[in-house]
PDB file of N, CA and C in Angstrom:
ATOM      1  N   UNK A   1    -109.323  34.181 -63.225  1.00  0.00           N
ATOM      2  CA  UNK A   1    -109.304  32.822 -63.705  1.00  0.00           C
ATOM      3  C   UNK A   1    -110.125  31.932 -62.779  1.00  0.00           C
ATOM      4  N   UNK A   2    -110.265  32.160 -61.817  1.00  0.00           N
ATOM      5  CA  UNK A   2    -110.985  31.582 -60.049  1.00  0.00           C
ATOM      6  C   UNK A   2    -112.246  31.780 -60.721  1.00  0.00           C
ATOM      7  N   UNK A   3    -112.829  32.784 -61.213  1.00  0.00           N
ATOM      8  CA  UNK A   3    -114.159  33.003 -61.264  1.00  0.00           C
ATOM      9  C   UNK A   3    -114.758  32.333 -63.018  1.00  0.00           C
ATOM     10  N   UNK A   4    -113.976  32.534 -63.294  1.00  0.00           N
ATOM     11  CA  UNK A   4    -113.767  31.970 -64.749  1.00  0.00           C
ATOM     12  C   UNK A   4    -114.431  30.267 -64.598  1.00  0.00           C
ATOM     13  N   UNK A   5    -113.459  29.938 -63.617  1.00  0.00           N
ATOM     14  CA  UNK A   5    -113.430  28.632 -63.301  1.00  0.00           C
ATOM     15  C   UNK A   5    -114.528  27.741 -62.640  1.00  0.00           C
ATOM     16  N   UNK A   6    -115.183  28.999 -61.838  1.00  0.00           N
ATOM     17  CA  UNK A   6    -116.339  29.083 -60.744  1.00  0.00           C
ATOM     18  C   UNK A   6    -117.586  29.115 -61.623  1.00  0.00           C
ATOM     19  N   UNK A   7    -118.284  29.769 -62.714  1.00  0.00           N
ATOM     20  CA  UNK A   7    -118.931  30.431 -63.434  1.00  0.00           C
ATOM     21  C   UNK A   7    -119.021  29.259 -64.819  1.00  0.00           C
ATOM     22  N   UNK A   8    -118.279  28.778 -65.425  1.00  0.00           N
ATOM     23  CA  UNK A   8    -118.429  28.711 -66.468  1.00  0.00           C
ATOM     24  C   UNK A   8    -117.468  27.251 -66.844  1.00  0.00           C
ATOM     25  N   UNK A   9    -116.654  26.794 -67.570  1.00  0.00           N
ATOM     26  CA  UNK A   9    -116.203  25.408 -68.113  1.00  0.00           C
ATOM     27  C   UNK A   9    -115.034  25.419 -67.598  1.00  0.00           C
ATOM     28  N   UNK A  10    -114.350  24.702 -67.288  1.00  0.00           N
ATOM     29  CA  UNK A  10    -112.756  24.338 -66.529  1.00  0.00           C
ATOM     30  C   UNK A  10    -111.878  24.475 -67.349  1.00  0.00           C
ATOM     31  N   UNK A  11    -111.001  24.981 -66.456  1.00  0.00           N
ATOM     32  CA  UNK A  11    -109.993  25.797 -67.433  1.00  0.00           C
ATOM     33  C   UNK A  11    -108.368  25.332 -66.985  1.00  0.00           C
ATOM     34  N   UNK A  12    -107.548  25.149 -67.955  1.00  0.00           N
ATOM     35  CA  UNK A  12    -106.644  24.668 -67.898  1.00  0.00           C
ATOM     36  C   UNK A  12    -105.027  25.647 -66.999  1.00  0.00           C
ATOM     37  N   UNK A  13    -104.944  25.633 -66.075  1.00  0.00           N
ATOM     38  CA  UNK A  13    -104.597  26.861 -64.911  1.00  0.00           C
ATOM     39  C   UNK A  13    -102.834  26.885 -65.833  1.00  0.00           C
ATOM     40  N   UNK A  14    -102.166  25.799 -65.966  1.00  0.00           N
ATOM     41  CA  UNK A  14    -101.261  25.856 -66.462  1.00  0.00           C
ATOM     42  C   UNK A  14    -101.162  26.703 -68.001  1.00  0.00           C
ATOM     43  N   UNK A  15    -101.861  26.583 -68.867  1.00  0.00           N
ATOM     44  CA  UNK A  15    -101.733  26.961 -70.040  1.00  0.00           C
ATOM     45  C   UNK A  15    -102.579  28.489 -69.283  1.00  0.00           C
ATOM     46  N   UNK A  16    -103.345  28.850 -68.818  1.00  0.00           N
ATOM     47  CA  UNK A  16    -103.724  30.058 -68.441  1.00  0.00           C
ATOM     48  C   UNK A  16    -102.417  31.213 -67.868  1.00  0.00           C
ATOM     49  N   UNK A  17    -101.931  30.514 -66.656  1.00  0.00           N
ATOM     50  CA  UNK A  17    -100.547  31.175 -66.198  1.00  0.00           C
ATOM     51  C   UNK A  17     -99.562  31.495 -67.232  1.00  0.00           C
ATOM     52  N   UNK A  18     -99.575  30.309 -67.512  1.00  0.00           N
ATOM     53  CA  UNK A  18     -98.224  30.644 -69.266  1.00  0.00           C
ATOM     54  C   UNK A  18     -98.537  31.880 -70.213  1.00  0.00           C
ATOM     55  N   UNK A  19     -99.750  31.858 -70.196  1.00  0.00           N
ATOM     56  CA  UNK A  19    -100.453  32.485 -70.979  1.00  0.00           C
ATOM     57  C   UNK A  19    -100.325  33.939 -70.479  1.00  0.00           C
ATOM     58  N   UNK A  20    -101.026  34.418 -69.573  1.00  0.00           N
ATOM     59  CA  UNK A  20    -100.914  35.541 -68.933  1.00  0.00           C
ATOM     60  C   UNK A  20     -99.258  36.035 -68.674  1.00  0.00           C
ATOM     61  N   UNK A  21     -98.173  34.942 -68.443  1.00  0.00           N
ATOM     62  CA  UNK A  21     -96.927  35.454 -68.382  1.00  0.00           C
ATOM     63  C   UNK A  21     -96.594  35.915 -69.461  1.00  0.00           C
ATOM     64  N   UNK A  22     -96.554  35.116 -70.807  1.00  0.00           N
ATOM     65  CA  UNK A  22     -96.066  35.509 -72.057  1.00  0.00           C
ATOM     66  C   UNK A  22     -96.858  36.792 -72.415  1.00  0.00           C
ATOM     67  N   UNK A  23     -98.150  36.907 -71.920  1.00  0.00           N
ATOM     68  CA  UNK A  23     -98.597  38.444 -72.152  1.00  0.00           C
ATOM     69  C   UNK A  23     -98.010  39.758 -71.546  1.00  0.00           C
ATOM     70  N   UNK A  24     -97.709  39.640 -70.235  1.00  0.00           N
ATOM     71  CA  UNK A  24     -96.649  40.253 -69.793  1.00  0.00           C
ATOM     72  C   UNK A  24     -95.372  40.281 -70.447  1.00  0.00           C
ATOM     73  N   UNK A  25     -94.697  39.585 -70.895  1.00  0.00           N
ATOM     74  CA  UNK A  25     -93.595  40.107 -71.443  1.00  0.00           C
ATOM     75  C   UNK A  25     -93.316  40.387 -72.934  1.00  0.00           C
ATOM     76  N   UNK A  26     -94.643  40.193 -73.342  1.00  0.00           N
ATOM     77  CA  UNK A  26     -95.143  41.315 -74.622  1.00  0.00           C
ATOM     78  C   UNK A  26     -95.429  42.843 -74.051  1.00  0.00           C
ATOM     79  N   UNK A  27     -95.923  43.252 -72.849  1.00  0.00           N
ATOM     80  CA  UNK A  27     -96.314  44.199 -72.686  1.00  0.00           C
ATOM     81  C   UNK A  27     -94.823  44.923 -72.199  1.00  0.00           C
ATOM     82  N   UNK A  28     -93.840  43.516 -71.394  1.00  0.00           N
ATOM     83  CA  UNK A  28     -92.274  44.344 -71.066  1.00  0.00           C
ATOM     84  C   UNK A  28     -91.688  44.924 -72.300  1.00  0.00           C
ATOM     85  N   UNK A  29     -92.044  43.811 -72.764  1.00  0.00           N
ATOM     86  CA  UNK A  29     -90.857  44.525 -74.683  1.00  0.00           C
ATOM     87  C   UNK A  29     -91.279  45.561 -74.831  1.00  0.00           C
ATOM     88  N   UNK A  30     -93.089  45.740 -75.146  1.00  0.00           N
ATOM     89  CA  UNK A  30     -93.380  47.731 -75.399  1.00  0.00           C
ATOM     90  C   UNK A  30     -92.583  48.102 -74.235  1.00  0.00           C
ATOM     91  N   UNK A  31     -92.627  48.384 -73.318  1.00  0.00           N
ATOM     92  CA  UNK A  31     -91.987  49.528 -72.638  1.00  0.00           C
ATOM     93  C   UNK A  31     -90.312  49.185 -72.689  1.00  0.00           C
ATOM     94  N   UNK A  32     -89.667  48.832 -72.615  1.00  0.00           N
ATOM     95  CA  UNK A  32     -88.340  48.450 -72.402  1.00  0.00           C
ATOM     96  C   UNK A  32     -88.040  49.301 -73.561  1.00  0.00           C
ATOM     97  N   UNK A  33     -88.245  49.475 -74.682  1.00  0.00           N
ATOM     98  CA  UNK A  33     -87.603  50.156 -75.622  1.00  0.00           C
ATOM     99  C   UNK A  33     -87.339  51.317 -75.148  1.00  0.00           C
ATOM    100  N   UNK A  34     -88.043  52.105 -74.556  1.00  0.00           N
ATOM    101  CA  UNK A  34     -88.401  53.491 -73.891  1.00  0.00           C
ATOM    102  C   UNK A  34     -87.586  53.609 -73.040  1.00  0.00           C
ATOM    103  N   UNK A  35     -87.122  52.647 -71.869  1.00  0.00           N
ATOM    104  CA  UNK A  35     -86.357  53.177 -70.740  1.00  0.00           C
ATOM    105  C   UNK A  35     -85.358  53.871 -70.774  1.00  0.00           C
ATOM    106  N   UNK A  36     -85.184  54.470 -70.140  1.00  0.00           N
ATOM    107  CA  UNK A  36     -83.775  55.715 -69.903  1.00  0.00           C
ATOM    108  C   UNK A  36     -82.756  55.048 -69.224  1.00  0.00           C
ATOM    109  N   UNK A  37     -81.598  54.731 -69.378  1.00  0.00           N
ATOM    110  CA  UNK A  37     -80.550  54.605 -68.428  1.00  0.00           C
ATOM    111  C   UNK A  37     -81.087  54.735 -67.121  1.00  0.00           C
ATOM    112  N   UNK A  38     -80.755  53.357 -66.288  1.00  0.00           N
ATOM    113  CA  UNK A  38     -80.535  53.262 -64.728  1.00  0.00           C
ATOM    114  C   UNK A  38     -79.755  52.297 -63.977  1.00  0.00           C
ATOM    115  N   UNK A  39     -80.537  52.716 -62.669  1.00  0.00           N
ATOM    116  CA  UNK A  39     -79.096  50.882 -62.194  1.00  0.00           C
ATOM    117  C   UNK A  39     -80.673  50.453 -61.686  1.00  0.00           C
ATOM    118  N   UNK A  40     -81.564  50.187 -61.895  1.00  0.00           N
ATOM    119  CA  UNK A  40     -82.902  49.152 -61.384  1.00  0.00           C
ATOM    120  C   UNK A  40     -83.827  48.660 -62.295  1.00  0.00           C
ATOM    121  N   UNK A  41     -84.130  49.496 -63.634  1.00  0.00           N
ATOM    122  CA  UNK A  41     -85.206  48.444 -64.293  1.00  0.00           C
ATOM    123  C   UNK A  41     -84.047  48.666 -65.753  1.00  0.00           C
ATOM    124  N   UNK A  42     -83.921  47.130 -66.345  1.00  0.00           N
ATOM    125  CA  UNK A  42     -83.638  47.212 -67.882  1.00  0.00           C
ATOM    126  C   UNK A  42     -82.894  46.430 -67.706  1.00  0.00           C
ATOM    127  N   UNK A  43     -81.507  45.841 -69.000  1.00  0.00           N
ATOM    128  CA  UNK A  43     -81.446  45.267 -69.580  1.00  0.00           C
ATOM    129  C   UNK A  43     -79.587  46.000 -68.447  1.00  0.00           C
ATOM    130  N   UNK A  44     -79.090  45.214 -67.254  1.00  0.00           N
ATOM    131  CA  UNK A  44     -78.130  46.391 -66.601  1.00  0.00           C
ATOM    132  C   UNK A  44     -76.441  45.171 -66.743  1.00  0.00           C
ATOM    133  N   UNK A  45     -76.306  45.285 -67.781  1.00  0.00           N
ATOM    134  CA  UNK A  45     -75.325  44.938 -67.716  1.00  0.00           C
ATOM    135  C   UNK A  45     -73.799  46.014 -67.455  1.00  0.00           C
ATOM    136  N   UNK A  46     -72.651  45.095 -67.571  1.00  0.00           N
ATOM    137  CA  UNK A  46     -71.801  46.550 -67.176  1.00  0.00           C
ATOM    138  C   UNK A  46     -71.463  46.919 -68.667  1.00  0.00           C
ATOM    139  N   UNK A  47     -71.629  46.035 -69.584  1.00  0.00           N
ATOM    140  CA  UNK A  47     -71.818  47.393 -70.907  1.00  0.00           C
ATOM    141  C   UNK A  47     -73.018  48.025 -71.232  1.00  0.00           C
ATOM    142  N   UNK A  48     -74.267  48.209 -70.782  1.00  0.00           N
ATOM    143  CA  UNK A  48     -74.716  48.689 -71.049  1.00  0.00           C
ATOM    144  C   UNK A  48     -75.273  49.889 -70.025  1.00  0.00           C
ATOM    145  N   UNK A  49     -74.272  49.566 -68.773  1.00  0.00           N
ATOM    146  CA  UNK A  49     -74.121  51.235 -67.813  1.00  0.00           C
ATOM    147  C   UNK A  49     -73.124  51.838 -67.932  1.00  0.00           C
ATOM    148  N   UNK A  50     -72.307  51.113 -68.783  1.00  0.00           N
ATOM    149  CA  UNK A  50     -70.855  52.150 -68.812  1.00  0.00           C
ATOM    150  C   UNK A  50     -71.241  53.156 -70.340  1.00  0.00           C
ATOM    151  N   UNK A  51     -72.093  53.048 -71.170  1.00  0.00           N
ATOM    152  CA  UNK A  51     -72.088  54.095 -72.317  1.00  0.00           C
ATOM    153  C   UNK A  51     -73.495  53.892 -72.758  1.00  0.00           C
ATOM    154  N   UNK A  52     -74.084  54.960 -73.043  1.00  0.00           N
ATOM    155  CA  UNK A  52     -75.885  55.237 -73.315  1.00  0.00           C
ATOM    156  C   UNK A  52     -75.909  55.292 -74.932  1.00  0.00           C
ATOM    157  N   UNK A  53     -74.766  54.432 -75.596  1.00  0.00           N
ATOM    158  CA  UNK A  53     -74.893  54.234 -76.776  1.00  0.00           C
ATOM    159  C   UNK A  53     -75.135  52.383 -76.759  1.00  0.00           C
ATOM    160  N   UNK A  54     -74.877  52.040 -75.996  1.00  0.00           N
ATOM    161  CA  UNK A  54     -75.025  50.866 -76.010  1.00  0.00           C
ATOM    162  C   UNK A  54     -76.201  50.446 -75.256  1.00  0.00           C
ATOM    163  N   UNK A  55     -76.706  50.851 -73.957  1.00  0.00           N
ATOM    164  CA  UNK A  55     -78.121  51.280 -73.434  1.00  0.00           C
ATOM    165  C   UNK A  55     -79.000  51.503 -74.810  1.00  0.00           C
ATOM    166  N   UNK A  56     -78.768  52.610 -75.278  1.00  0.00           N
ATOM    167  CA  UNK A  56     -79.977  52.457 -76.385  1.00  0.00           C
ATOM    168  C   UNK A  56     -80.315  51.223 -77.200  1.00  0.00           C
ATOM    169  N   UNK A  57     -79.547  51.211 -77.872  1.00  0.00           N
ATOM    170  CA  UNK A  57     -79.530  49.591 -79.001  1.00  0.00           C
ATOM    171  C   UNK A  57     -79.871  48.427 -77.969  1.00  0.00           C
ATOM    172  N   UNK A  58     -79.096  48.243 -77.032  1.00  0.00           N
ATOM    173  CA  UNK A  58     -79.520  46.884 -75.702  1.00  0.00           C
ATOM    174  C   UNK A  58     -81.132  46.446 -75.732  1.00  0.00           C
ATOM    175  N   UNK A  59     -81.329  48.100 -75.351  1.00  0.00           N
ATOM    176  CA  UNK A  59     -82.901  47.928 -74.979  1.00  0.00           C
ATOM    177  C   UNK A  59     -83.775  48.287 -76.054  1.00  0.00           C
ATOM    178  N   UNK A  60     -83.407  48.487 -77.439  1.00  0.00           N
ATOM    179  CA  UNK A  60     -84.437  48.479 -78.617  1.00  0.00           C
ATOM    180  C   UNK A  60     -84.064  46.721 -79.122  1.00  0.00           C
ATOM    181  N   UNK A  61     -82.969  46.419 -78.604  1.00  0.00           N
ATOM    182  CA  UNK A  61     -82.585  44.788 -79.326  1.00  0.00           C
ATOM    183  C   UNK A  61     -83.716  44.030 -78.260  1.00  0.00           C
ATOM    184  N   UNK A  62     -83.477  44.032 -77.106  1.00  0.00           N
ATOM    185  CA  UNK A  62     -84.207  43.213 -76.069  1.00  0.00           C
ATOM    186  C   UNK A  62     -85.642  43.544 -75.819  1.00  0.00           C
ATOM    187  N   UNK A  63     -86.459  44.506 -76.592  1.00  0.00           N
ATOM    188  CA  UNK A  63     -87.778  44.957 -76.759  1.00  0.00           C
ATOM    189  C   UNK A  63     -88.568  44.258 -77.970  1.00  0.00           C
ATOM    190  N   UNK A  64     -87.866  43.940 -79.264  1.00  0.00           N
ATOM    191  CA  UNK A  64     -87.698  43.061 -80.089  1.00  0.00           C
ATOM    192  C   UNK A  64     -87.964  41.778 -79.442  1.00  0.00           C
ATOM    193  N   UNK A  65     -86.815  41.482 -78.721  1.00  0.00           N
ATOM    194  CA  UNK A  65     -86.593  39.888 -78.406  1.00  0.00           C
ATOM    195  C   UNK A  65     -87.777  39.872 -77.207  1.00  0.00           C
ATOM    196  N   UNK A  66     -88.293  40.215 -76.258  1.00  0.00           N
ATOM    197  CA  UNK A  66     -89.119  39.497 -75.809  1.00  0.00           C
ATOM    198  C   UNK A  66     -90.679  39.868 -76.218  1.00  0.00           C
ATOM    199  N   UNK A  67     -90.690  40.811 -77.331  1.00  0.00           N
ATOM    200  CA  UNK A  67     -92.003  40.979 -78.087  1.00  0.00           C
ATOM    201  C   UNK A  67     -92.132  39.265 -78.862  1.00  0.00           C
ATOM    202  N   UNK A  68     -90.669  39.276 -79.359  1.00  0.00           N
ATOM    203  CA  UNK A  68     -90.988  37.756 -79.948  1.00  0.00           C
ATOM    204  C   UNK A  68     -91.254  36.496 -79.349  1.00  0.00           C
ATOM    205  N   UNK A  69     -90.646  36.259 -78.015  1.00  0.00           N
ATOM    206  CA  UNK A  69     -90.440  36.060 -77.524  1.00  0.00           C
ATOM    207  C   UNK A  69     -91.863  35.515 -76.521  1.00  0.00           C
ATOM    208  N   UNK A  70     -92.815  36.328 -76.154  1.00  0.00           N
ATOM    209  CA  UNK A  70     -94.072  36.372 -75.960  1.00  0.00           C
ATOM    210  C   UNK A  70     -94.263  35.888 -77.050  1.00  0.00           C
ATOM    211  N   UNK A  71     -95.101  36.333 -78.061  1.00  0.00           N
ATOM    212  CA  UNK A  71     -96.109  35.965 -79.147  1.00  0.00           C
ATOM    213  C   UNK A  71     -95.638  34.159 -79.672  1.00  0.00           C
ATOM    214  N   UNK A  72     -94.038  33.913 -79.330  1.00  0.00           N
ATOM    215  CA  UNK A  72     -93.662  32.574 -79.608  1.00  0.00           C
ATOM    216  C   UNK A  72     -93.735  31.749 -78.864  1.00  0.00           C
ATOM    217  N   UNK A  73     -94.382  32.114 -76.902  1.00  0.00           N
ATOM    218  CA  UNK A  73     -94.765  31.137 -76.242  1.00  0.00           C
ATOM    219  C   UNK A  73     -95.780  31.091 -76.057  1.00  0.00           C
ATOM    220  N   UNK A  74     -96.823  32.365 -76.867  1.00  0.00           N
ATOM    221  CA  UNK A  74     -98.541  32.056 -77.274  1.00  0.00           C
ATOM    222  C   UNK A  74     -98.622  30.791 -78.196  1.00  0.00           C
ATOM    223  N   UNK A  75     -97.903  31.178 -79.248  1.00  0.00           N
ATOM    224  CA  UNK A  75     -97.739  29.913 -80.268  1.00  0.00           C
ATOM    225  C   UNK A  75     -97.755  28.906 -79.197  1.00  0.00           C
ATOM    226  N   UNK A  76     -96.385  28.571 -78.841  1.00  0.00           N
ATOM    227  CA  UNK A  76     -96.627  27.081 -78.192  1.00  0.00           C
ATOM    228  C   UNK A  76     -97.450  26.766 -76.861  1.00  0.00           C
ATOM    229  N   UNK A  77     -98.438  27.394 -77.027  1.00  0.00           N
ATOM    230  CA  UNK A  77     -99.591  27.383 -75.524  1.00  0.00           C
ATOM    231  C   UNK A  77    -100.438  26.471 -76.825  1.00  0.00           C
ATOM    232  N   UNK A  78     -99.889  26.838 -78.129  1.00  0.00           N
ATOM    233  CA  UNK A  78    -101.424  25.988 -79.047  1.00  0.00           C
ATOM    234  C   UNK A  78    -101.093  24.761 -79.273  1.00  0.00           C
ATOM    235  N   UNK A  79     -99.420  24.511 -79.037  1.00  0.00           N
ATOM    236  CA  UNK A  79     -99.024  23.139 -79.228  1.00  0.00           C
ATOM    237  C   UNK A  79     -99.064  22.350 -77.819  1.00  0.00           C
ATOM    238  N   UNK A  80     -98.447  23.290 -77.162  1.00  0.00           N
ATOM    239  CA  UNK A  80     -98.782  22.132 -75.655  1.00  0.00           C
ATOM    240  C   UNK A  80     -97.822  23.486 -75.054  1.00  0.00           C
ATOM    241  N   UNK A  81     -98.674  22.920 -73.631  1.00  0.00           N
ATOM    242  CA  UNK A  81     -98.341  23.926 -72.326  1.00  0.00           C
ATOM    243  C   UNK A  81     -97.323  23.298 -71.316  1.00  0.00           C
ATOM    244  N   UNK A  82     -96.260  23.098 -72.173  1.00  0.00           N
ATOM    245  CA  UNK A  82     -95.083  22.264 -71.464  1.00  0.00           C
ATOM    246  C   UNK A  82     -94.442  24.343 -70.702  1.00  0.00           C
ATOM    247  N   UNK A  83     -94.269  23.765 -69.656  1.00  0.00           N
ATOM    248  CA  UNK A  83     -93.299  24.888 -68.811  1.00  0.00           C
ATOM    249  C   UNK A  83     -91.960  24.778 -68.964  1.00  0.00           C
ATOM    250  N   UNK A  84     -91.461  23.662 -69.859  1.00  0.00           N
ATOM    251  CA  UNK A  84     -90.005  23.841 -69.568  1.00  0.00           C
ATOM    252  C   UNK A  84     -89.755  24.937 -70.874  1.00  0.00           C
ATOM    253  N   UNK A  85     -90.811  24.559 -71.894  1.00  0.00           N
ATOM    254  CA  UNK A  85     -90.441  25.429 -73.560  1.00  0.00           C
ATOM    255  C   UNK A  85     -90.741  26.852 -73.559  1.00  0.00           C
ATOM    256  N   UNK A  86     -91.496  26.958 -72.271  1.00  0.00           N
ATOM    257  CA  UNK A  86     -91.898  28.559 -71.316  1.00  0.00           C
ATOM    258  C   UNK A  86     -90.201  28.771 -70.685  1.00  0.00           C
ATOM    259  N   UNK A  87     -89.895  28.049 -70.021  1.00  0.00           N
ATOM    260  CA  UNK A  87     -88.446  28.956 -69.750  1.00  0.00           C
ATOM    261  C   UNK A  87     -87.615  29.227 -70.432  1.00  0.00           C
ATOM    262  N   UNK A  88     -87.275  27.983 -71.561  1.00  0.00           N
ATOM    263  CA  UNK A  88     -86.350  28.215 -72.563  1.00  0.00           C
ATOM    264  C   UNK A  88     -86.679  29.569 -73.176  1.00  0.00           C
ATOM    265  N   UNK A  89     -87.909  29.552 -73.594  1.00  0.00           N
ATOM    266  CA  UNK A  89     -88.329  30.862 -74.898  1.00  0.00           C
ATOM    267  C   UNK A  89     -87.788  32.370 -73.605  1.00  0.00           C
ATOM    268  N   UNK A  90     -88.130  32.347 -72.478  1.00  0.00           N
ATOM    269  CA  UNK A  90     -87.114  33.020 -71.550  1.00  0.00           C
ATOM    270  C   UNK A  90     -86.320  33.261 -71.328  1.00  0.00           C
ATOM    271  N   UNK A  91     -86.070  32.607 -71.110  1.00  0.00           N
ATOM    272  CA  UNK A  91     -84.068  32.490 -71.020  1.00  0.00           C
ATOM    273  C   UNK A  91     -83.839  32.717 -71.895  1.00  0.00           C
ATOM    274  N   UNK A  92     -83.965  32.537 -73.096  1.00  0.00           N
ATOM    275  CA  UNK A  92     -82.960  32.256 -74.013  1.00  0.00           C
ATOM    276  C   UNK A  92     -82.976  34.138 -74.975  1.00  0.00           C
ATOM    277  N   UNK A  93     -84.563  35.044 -74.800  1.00  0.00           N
ATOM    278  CA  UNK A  93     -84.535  35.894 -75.270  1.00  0.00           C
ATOM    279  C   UNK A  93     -83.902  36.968 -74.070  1.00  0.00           C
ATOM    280  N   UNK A  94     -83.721  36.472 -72.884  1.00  0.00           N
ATOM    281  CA  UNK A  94     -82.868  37.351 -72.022  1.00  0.00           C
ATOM    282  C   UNK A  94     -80.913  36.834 -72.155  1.00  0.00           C
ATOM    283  N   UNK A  95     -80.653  36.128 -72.173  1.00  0.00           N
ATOM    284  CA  UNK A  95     -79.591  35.958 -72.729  1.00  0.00           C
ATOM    285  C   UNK A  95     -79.287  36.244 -74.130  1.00  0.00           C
ATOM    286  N   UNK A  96     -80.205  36.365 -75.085  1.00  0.00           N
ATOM    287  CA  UNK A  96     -79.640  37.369 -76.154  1.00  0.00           C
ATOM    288  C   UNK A  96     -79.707  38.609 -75.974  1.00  0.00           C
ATOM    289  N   UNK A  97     -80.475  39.365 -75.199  1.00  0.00           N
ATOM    290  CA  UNK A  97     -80.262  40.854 -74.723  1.00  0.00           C
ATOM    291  C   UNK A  97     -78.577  41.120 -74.280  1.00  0.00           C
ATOM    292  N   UNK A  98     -78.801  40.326 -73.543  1.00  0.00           N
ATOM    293  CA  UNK A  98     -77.069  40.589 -72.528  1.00  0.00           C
ATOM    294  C   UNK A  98     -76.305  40.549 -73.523  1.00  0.00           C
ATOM    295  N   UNK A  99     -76.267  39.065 -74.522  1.00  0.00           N
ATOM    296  CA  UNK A  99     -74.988  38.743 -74.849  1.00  0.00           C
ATOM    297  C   UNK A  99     -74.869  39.665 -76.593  1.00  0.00           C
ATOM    298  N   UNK A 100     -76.138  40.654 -76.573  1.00  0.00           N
ATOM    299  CA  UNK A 100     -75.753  41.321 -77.679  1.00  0.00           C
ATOM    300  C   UNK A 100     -75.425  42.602 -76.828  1.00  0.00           C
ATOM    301  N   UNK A 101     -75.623  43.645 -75.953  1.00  0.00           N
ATOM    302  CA  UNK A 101     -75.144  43.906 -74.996  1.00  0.00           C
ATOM    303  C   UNK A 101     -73.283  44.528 -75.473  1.00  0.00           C
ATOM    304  N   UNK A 102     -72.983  42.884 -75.004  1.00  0.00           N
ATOM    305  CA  UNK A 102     -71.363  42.146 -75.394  1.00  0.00           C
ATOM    306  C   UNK A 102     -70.989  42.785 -76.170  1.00  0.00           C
ATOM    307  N   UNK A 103     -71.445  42.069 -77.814  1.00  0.00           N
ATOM    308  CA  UNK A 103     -71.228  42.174 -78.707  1.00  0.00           C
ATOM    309  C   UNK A 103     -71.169  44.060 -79.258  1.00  0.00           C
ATOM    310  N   UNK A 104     -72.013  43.983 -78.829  1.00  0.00           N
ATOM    311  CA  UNK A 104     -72.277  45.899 -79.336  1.00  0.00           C
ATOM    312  C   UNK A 104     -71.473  47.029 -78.908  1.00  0.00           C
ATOM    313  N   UNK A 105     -70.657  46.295 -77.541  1.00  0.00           N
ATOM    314  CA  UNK A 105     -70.027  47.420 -76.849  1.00  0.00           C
ATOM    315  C   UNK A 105     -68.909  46.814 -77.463  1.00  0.00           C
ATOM    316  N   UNK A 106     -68.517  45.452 -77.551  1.00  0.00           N
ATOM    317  CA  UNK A 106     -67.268  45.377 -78.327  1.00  0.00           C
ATOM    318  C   UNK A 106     -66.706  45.774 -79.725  1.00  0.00           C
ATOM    319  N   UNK A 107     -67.771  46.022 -80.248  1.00  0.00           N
ATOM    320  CA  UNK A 107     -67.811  46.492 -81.753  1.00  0.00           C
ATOM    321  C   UNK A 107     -67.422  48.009 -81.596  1.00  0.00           C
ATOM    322  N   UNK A 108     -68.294  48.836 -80.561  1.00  0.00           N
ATOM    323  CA  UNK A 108     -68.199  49.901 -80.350  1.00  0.00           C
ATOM    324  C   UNK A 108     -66.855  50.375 -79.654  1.00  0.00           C
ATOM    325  N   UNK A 109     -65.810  49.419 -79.191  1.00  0.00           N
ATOM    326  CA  UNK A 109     -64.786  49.835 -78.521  1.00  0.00           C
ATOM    327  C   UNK A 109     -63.666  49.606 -79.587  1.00  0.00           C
ATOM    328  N   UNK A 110     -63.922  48.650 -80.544  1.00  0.00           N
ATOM    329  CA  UNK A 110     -62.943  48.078 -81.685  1.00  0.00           C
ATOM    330  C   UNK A 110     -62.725  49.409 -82.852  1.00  0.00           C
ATOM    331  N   UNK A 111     -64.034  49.963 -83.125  1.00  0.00           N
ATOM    332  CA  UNK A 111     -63.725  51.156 -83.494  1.00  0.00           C
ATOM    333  C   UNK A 111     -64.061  52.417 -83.051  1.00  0.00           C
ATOM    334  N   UNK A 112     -63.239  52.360 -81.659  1.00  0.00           N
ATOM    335  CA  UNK A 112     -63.156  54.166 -80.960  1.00  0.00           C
ATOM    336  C   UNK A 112     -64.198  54.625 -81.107  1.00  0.00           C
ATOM    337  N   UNK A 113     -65.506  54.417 -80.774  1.00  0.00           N
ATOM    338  CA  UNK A 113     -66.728  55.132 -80.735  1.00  0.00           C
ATOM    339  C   UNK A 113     -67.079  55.189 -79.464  1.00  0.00           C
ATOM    340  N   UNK A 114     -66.695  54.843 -78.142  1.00  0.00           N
ATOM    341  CA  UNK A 114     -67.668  54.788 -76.809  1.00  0.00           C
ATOM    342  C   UNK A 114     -66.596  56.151 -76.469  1.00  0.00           C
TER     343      UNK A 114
END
């Protein structure tokens, strides 16, 4: 972006950073679906280390959510490069990971499946 900047027309560093983050966590969602059970990278709540039925779904739900999640704070890089609508779209698709997580292991304990 330095050289970008150096080279050629001025560039807006805020909407660039945003930009490059939300691309990253398009690129987390592809892989996150994939991960295997651990205690260091994923989605580690204590329902989703206590049974690898709930690990699975966690991390195909939260691969979803920050695929969207990205591509919906590209969108708003076209409306304006406010950072606070960058954390929300954050937060808010990592707190639905967890709190479906919740939900999934409770469903799964309500009817005797874990």
């Amino acid at each position: 972006m330095t050289l970008w900047v150096a080279f050629s027309k001025p560039l807006d560093m805020n909407r660039a950073i945003l930009g490059a983050a939300f691309l990253l966590l398009i690129l987390f969602g592809n892989v996150l679906g994939r991960v295997r059970r651990n205690f260091f990278i994923g989605v580690r709540t204590p329902w989703t280390l206590s049974s690898e039925k709930v690990w699975d779904a966690t991390h195909r739900f939260a691969a979803r959510a920050f695929v969207i999640a990205g591509l919906l704070g590209l969108l708003s890089l076209l409306v304006s490069a406010s950072p606070i609508a960058a954390l929300v779209i954050i937060v808010v698709a990592g707190l639905a990971s967890a709190l479906y997580s919740l939900a999934y292991y409770k469903r799964l304990e309500r009817r005797n499946q874990l």
